[in-house]
Protein backbone atom coordinates (compact mmCIF):
# COMPACT_ATOMS: atom_id res chain seq x y z
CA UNK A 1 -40.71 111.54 -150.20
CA UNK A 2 -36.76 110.77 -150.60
CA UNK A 3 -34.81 112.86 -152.90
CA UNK A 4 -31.14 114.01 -153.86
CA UNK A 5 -31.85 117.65 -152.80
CA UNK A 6 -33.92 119.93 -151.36
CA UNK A 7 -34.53 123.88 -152.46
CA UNK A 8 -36.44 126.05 -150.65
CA UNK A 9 -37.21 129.37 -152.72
CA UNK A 10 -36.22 132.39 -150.79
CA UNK A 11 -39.73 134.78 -150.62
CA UNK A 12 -42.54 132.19 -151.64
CA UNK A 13 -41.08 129.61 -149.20
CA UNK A 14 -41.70 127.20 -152.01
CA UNK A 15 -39.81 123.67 -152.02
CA UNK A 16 -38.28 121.97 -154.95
CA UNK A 17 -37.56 118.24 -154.01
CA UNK A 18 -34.85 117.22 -157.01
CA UNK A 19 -34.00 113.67 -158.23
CA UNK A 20 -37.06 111.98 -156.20
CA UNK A 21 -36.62 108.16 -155.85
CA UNK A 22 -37.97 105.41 -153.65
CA UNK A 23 -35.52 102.53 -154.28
CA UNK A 24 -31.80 102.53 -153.57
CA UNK A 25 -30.38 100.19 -156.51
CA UNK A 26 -26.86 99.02 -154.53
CA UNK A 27 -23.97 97.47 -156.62
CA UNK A 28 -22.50 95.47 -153.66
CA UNK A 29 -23.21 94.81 -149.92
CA UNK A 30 -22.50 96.69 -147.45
CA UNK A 31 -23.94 99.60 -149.26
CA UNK A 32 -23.32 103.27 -148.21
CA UNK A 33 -26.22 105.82 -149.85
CA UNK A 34 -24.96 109.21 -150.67
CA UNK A 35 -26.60 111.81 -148.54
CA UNK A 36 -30.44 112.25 -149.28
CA UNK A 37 -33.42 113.73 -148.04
CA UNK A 38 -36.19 112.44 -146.12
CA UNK A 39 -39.03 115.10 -146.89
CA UNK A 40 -42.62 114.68 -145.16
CA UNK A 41 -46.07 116.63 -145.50
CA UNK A 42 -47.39 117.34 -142.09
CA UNK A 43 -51.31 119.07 -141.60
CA UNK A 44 -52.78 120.09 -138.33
CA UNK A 45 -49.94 121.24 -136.44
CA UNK A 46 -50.84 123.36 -133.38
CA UNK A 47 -50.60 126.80 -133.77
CA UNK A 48 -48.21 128.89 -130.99
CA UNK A 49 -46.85 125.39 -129.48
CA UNK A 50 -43.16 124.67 -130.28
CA UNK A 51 -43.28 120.73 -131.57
CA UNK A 52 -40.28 118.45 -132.28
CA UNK A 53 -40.74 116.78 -135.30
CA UNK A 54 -38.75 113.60 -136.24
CA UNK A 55 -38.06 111.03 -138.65
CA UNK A 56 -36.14 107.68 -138.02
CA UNK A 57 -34.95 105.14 -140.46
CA UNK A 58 -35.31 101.35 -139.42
CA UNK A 59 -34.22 97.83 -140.42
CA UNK A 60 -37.54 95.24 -141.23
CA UNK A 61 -36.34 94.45 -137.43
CA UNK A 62 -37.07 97.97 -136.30
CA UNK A 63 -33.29 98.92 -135.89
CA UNK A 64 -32.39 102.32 -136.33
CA UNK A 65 -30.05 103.08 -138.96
CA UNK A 66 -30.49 106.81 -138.83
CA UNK A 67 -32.61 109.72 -137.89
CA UNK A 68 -33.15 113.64 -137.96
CA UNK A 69 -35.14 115.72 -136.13
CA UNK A 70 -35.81 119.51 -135.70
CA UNK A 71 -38.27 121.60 -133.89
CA UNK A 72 -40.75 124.65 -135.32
CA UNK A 73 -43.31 126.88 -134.08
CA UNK A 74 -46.07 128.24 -136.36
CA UNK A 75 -47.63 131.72 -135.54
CA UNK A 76 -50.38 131.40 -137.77
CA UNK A 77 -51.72 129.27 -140.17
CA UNK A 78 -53.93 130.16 -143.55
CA UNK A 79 -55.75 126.68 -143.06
CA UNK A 80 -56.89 124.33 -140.17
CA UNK A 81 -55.75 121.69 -142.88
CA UNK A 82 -52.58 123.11 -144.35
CA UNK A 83 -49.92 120.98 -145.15
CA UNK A 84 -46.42 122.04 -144.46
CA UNK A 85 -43.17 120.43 -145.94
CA UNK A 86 -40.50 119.44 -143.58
CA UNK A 87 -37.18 118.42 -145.43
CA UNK A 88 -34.54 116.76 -143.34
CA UNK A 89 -31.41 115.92 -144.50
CA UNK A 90 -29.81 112.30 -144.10
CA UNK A 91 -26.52 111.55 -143.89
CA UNK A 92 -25.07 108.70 -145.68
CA UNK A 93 -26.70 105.54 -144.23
CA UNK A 94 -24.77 101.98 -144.35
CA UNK A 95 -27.25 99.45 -145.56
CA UNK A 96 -25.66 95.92 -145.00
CA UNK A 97 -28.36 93.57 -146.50
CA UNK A 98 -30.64 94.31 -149.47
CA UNK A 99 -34.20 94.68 -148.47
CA UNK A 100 -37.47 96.34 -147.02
CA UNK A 101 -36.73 99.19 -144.99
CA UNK A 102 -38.97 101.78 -142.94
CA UNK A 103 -38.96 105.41 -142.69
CA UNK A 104 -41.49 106.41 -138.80
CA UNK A 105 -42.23 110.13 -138.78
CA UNK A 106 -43.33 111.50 -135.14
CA UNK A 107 -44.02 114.54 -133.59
CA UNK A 108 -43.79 115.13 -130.12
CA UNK A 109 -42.90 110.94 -129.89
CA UNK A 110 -46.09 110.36 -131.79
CA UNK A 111 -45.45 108.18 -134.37
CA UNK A 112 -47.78 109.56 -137.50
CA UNK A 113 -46.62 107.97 -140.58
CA UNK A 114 -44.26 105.88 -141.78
CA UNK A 115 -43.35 105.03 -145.80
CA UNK A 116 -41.00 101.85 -146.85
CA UNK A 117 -37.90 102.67 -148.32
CA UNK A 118 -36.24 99.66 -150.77
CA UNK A 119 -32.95 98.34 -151.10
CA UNK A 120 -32.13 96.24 -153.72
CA UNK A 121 -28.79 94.56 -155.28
CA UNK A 122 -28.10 95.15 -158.68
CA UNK A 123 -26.39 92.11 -159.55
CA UNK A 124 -25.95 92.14 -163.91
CA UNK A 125 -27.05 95.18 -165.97
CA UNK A 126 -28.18 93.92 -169.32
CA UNK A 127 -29.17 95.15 -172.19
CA UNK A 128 -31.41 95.03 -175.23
CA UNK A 129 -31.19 95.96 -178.75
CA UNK A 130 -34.41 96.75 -179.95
């Protein structure tokens, strides 16, 4: 999930993912984003084994433009299926061309997922009256 911000309530460990998007609508190329978040749900993480968990923005060509990464440890887990919520924060990212992008999650170099993110020109704004 991409968003503008992240907040992670102190006690329940809850997260709040604010101003959730999945397209970048550019004025002009090159396009710098503001900073964002990359947030992914990951189940079936091993219990007392430290794992690096990663995520790693690409070009359609498979260039990276720009990754994160951070490592946990769970001591215990409620669930063999429990999903946990990894936020990692992007910095701004300089997108030169309009077009398909790809967001590869891994842990421990395993690739597990990946989600496309869009980048599209806005070119005109119009309007209607109704």
């Amino acid at each position: 999930m991409f968003s503008d911000g992240v907040i992670r309530e102190q006690g329940t460990g809850k997260v709040s993912l604010i101003g959730c998007f999945q397209i970048f609508n550019a004025p002009a190329f090159p396009f710098l984003s503001p900073p964002f978040y990359i947030s992914v749900f990951i189940e079936h993480l091993p219990v007392g084994e430290q794992v690096v968990a990663r995520v790693s923005l690409q070009s359609a060509e498979g260039v990276q433009l720009a990754f994160a990464s951070g490592q946990l440890k769970l001591d215990s887990v409620i669930e063999a299926s429990a999903q946990f919520e990894l936020p990692f924060p992007m910095p701004p990212v300089n997108f030169q061309t309009p077009g398909d992008y790809v967001v590869r999650v891994f842990v421990d170099e395993q690739e597990i997922g990946k989600k496309p993110l869009f980048v599209r020109s806005i070119t005109q704004l119009q309007f209607r009256n109704n």
